[in-house]
Protein backbone atom coordinates (compact mmCIF):
# COMPACT_ATOMS: atom_id res chain seq x y z
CA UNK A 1 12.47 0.36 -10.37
CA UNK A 2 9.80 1.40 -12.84
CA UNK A 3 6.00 2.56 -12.81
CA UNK A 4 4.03 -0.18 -14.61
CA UNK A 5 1.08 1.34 -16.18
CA UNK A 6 -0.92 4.24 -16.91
CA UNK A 7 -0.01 7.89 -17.05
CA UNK A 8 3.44 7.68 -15.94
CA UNK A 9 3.85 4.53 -17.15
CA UNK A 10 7.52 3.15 -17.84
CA UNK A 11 9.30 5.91 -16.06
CA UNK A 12 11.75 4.74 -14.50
CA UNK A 13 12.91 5.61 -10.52
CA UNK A 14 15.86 5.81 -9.38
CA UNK A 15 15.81 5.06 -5.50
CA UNK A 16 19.18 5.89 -3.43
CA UNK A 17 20.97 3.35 -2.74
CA UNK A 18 21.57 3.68 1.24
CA UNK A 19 17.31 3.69 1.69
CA UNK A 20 16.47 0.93 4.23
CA UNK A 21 13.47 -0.57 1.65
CA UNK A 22 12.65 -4.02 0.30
CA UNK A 23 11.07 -2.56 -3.17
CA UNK A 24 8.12 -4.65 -4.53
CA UNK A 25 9.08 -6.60 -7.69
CA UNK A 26 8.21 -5.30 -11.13
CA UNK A 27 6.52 -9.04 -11.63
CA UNK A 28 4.53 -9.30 -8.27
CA UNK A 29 3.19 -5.34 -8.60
CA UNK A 30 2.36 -5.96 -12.36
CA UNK A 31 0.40 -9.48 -10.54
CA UNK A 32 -1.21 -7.21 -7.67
CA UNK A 33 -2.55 -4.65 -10.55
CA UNK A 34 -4.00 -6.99 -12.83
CA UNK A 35 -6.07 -8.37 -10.31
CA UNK A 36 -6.99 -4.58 -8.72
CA UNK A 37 -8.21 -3.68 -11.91
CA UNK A 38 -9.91 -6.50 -12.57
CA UNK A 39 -12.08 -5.74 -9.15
CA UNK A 40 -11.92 -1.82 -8.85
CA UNK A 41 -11.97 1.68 -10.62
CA UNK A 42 -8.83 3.77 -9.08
CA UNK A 43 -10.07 7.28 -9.93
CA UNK A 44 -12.89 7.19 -7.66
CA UNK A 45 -11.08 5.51 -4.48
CA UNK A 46 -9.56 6.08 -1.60
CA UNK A 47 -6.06 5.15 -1.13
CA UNK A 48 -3.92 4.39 1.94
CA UNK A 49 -0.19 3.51 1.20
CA UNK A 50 1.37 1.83 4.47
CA UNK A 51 5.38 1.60 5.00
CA UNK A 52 5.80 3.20 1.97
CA UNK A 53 9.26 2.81 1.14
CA UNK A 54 10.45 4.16 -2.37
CA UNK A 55 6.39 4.97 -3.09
CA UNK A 56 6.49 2.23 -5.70
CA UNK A 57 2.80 1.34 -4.95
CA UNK A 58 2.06 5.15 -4.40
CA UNK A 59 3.38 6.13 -7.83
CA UNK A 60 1.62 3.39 -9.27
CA UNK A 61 -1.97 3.72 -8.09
CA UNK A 62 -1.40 7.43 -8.94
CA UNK A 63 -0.58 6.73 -12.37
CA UNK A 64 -3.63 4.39 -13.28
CA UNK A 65 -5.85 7.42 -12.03
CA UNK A 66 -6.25 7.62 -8.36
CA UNK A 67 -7.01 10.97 -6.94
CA UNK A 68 -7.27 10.53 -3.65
CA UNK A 69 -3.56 8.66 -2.12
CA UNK A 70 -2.02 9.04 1.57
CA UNK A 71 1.28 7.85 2.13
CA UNK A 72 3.02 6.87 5.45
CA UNK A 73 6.52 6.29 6.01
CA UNK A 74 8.42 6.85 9.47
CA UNK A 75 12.02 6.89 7.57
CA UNK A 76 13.01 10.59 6.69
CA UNK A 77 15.03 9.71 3.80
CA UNK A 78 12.23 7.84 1.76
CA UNK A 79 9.85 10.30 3.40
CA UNK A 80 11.90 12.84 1.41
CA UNK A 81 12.71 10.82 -1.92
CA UNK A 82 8.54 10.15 -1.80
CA UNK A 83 8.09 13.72 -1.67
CA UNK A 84 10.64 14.74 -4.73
CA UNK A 85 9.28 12.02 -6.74
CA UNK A 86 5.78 12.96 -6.66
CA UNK A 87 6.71 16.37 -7.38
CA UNK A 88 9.01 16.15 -9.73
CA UNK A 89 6.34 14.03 -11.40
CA UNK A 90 3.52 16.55 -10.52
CA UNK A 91 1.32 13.83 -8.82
CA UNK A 92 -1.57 16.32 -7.52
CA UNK A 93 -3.78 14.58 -4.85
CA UNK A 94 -0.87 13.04 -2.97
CA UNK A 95 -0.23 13.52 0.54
CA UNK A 96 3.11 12.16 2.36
CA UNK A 97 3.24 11.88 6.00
CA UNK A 98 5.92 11.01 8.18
CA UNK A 99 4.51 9.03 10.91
CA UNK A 100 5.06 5.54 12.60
CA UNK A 101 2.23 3.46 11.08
CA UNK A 102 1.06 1.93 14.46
CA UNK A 103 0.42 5.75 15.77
CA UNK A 104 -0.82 6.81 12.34
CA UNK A 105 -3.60 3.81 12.82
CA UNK A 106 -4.74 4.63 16.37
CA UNK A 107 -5.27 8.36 15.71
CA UNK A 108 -6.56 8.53 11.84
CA UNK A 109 -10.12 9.08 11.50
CA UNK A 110 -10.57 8.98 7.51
CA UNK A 111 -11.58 5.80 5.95
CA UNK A 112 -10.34 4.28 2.85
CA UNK A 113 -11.38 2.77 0.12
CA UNK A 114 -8.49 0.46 -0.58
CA UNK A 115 -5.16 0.13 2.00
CA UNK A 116 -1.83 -1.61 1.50
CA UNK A 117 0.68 -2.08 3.26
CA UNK A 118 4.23 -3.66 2.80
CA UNK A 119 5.89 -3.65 6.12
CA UNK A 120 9.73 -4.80 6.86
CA UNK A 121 9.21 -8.60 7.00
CA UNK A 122 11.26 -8.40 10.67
CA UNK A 123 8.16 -6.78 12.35
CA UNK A 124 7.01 -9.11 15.07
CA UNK A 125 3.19 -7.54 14.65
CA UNK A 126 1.79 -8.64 11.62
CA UNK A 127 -1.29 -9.27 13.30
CA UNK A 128 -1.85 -6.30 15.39
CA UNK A 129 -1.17 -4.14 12.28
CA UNK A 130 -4.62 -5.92 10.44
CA UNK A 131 -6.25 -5.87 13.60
CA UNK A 132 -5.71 -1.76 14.36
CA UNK A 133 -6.79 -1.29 10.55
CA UNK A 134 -10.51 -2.75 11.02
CA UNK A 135 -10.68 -2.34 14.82
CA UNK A 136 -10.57 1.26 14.23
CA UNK A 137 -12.97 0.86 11.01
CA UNK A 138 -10.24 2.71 8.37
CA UNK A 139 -12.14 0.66 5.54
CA UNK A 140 -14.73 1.44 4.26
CA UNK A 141 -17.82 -0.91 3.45
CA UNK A 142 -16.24 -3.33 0.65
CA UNK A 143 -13.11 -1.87 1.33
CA UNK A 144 -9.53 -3.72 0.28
CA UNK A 145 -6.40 -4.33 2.30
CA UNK A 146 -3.97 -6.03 1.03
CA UNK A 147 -0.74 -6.73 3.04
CA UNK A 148 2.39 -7.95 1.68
CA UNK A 149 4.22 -10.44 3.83
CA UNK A 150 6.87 -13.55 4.46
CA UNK A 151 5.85 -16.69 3.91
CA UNK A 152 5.40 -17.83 7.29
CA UNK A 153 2.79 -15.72 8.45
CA UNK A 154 -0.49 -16.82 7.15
CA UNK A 155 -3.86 -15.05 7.42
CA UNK A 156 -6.78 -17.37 6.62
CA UNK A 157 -8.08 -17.17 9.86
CA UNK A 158 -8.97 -14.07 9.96
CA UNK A 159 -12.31 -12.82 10.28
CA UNK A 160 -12.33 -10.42 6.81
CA UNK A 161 -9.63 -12.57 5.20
CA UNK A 162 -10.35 -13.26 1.30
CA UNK A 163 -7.04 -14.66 -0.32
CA UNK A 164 -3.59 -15.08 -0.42
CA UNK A 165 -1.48 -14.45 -3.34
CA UNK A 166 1.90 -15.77 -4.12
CA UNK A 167 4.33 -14.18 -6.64
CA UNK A 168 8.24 -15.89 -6.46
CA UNK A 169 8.84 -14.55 -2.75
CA UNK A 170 6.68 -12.32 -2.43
CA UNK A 171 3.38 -12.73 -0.58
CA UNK A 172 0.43 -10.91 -0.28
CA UNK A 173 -2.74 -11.34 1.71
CA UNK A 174 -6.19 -9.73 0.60
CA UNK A 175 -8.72 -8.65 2.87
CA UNK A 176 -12.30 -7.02 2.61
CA UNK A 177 -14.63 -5.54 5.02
CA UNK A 178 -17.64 -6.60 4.90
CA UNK A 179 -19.70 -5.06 8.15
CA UNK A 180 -22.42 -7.00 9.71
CA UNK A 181 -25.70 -4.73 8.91
């Protein structure tokens, strides 16, 4: 696994083996990026990592500039390997929680700028995860989630829903709040 882009671009991580995770591809996270950057300024947002695994995503939005990144993972041993990596690459401005996403969700009060979240494919709550995120109004106005997801489950009904993006297997959905006035 490698960071893409930007400052700590091409470093290379090396994720235990035994870590329950389902890393992002290099090719569908180089996809996702290109069309972030295309849309938003990192340094200036707001940045909520969901199921973070390995911290692929978290690493990378930190390198390309964002100063402001919360990641949540439940499992202690990625919680831990998030934690080394960032420090062992000195990413200031990142904070790692351990926390079940679902409770995370119901109690946070901040609001983000941009949210992803890449949980295991076997969760039966795809929906219920989306719907906690706006219910409780964690985006901000204009605000980006993006979920990454199996084929099967499909979005486009959904009230903020903007696109669906498909890279090999990997699937993401793109969402953005846009409150009635």
């Amino acid at each position: 696994m490698r960071i893409i882009s930007g400052k700590y671009g091409r470093r290379l991580i090396k994720a235990p083996k035994n870590l329950p995770v389902r890393p992002t591809t290099d090719l569908a996270k180089e996809s996702l990026f290109n069309i972030l950057a295309n849309r938003i300024s990192f340094n200036d947002k707001s940045i909520l990592d969901l199921f973070s695994g390995t911290g692929s995503i978290s690493y990378e939005f930190l390198s390309r500039g964002s100063n402001d990144l919360t990641s949540v993972e439940m499992n202690n041993n990625c919680f831990r390997f998030i934690k080394e990596t960032s420090g062992k690459f000195q990413m200031g401005n990142h904070k790692v929680i351990r926390a079940d996403v679902f409770r995370f969700l119901k109690t946070n009060k901040k609001a983000y700028d941009l949210i992803f979240a890449d949980p295991p494919y076997s969760i039966p709550n795809f929906d219920e995860l989306v719907d906690l995120i706006f219910y409780n109004s964690l985006l901000n106005k204009n605000g980006i989630l993006i979920v990454e997801h199996p084929a099967e489950i499909d979005f486009s009904e959904h009230k903020y829903f903007l696109e669906r993006r498909k890279y090999s297997k990997v699937n993401f959905s793109l969402f953005v709040y846009l409150p009635e006035n």
